[in-house]
Protein backbone atom coordinates (compact mmCIF):
# COMPACT_ATOMS: atom_id res chain seq x y z
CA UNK A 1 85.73 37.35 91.73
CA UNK A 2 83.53 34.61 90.20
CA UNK A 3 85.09 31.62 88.43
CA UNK A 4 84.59 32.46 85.27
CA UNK A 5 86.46 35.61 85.90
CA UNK A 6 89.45 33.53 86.41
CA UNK A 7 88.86 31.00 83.37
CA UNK A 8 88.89 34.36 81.09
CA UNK A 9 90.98 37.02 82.95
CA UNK A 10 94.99 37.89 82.54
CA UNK A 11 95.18 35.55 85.29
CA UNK A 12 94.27 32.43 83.37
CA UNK A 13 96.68 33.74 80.60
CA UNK A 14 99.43 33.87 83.07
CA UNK A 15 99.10 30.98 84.68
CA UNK A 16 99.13 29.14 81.57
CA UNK A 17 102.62 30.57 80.32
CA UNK A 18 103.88 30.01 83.46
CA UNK A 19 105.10 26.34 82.63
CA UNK A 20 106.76 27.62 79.37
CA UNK A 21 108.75 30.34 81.56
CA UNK A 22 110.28 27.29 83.94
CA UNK A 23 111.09 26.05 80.87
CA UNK A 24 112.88 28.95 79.35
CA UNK A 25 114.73 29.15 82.69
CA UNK A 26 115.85 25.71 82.93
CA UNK A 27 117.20 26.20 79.06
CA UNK A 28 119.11 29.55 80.10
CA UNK A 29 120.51 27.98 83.55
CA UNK A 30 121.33 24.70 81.57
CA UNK A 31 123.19 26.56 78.57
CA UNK A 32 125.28 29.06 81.09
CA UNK A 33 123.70 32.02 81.85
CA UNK A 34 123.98 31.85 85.55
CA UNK A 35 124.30 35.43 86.75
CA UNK A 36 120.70 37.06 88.06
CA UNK A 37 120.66 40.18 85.59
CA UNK A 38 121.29 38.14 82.90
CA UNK A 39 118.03 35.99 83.90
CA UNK A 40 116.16 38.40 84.21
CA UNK A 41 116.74 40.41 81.14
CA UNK A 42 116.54 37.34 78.71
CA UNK A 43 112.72 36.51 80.72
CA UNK A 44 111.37 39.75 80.55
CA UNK A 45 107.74 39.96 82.51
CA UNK A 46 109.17 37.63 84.94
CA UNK A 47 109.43 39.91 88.29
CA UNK A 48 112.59 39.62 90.06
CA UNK A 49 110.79 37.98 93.79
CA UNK A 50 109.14 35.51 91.42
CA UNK A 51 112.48 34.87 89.89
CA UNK A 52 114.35 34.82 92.84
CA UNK A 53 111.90 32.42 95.07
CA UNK A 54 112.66 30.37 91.90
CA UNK A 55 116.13 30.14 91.97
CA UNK A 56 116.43 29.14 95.42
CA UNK A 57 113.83 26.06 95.35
């Protein structure tokens, strides 16, 4: 994999929503949503080890 693989591949594209998705959780967590289905259903995409490893930090 050469660098500019990364500046242009999915995994850019990811990487670069990933700071919007903390944000959506902090919004759910901070208006009630507390249970772990309901997390995960409202961020859809978001798979349930990276959710979970972010819950617990």
């Amino acid at each position: 994999m050469t660098s500019s693989d990364v500046q242009q591949g999915p995994l850019r594209e990811r990487l670069q929503r990933f700071p919007q998705r903390l944000a959506e959780l902090g919004e759910l967590v901070r208006n009630g949503s507390s249970r772990f289905g309901q997390l995960r259903q409202a961020l859809a995409g978001v798979s349930a080890k990276m959710l979970t490893q972010t819950l617990r930090t």
